[in-house]
C-alpha atoms as a PDB file:
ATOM      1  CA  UNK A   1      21.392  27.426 -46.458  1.00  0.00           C
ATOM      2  CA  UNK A   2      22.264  23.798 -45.138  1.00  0.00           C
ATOM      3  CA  UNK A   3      18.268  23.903 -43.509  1.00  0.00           C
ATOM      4  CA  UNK A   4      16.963  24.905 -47.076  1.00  0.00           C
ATOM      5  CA  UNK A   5      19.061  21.980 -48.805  1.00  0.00           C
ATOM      6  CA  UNK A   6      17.475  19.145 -46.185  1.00  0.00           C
ATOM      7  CA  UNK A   7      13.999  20.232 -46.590  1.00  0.00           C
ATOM      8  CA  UNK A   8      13.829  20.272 -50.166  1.00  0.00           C
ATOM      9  CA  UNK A   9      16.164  16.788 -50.403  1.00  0.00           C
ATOM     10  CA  UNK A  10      13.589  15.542 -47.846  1.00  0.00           C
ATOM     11  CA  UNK A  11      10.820  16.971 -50.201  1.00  0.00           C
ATOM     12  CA  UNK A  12      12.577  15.080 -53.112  1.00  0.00           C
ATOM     13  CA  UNK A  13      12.634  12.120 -51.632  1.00  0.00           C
ATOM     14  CA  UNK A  14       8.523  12.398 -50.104  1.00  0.00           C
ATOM     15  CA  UNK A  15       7.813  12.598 -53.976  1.00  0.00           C
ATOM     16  CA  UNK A  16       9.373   9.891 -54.894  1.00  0.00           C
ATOM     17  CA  UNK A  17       7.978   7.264 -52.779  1.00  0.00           C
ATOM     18  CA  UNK A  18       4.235   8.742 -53.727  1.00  0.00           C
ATOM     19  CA  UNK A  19       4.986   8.678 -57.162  1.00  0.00           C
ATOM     20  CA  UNK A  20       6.511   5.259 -56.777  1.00  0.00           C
ATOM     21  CA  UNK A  21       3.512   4.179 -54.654  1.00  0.00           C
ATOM     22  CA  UNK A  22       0.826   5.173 -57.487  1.00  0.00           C
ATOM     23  CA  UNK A  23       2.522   2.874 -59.882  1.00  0.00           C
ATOM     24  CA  UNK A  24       3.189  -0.280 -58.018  1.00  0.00           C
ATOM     25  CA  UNK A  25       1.374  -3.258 -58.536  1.00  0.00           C
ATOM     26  CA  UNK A  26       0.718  -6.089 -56.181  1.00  0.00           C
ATOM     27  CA  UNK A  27       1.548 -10.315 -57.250  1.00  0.00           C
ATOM     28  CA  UNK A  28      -2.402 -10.604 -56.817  1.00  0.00           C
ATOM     29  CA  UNK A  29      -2.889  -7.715 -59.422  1.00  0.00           C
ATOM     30  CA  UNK A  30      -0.798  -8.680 -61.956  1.00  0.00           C
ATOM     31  CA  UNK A  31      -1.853 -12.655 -61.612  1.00  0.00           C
ATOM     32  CA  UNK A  32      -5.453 -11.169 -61.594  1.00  0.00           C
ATOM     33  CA  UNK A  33      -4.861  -8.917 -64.834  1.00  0.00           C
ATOM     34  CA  UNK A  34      -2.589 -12.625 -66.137  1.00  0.00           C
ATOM     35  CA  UNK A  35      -5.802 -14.936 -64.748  1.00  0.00           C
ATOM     36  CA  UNK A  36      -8.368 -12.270 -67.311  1.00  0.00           C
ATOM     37  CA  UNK A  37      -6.328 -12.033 -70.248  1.00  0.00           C
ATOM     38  CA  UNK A  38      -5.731 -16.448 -70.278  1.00  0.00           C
ATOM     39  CA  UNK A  39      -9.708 -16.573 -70.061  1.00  0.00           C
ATOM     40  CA  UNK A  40     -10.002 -14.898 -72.916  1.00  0.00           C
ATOM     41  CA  UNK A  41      -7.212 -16.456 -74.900  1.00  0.00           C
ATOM     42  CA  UNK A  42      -8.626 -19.826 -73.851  1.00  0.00           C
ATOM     43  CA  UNK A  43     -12.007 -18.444 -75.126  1.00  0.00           C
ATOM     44  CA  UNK A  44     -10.499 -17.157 -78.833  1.00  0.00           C
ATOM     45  CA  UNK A  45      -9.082 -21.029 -78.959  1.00  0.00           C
ATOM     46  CA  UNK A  46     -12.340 -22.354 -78.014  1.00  0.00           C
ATOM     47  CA  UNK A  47     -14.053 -20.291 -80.773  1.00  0.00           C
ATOM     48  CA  UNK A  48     -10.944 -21.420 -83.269  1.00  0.00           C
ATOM     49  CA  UNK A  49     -11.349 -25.084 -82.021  1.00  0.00           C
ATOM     50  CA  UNK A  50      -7.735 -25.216 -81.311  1.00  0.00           C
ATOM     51  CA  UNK A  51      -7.495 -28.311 -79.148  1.00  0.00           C
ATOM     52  CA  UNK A  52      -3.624 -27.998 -78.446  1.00  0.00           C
ATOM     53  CA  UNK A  53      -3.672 -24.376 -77.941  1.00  0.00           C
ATOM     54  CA  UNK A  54      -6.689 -24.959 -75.312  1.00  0.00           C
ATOM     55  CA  UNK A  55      -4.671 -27.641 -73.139  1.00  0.00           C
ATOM     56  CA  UNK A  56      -1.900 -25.233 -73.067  1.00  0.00           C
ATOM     57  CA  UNK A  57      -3.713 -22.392 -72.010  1.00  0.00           C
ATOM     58  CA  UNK A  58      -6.006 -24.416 -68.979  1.00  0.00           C
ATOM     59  CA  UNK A  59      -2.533 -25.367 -67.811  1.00  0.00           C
ATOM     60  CA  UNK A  60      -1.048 -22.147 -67.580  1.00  0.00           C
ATOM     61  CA  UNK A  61      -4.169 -20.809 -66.505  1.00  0.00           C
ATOM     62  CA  UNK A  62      -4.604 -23.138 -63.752  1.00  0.00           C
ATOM     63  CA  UNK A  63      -1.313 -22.520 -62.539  1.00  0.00           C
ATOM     64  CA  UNK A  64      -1.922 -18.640 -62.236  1.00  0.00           C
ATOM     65  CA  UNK A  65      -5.405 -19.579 -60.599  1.00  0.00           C
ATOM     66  CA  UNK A  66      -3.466 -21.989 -58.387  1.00  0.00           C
ATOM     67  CA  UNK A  67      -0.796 -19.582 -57.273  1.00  0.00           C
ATOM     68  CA  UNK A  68      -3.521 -16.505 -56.323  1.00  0.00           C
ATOM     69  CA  UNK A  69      -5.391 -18.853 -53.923  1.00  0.00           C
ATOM     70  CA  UNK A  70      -1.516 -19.764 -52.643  1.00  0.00           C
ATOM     71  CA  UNK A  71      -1.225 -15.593 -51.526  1.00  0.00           C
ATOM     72  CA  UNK A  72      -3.787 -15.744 -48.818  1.00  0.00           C
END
């Protein structure tokens, strides 16, 4: 009985860190997925000619750029 309960808790608990596993993301990921989507909000402002909205998306786009070199 006491056998039976630790292999299935131990079962439990082998699915849950695969599961968990599948769905993690890395810092590099998500500043690479960030790094994409700021390129092409910086290119919709170039298209708009939105001057202000351009500086502010270089800068935070720089800084993501910036910080993914900065994992190596």
């Amino acid at each position: 009985m006491l056998k039976t309960l630790v292999i299935k808790f131990f079962v439990y608990i082998c699915l849950i860190l695969i599961f968990k596993t599948d769905r993690m993301e890395t810092q590099r990921t998500t500043l690479s997925k960030e790094i994409k989507s700021l390129e092409e909000q910086l290119q919709g402002a170039v298209l708009n000619a939105d001057a202000f909205e351009q500086i502010a998306i270089y800068r935070r786009l720089e800084i993501a750029k910036s910080t993914l070199l900065n994992l190596d």
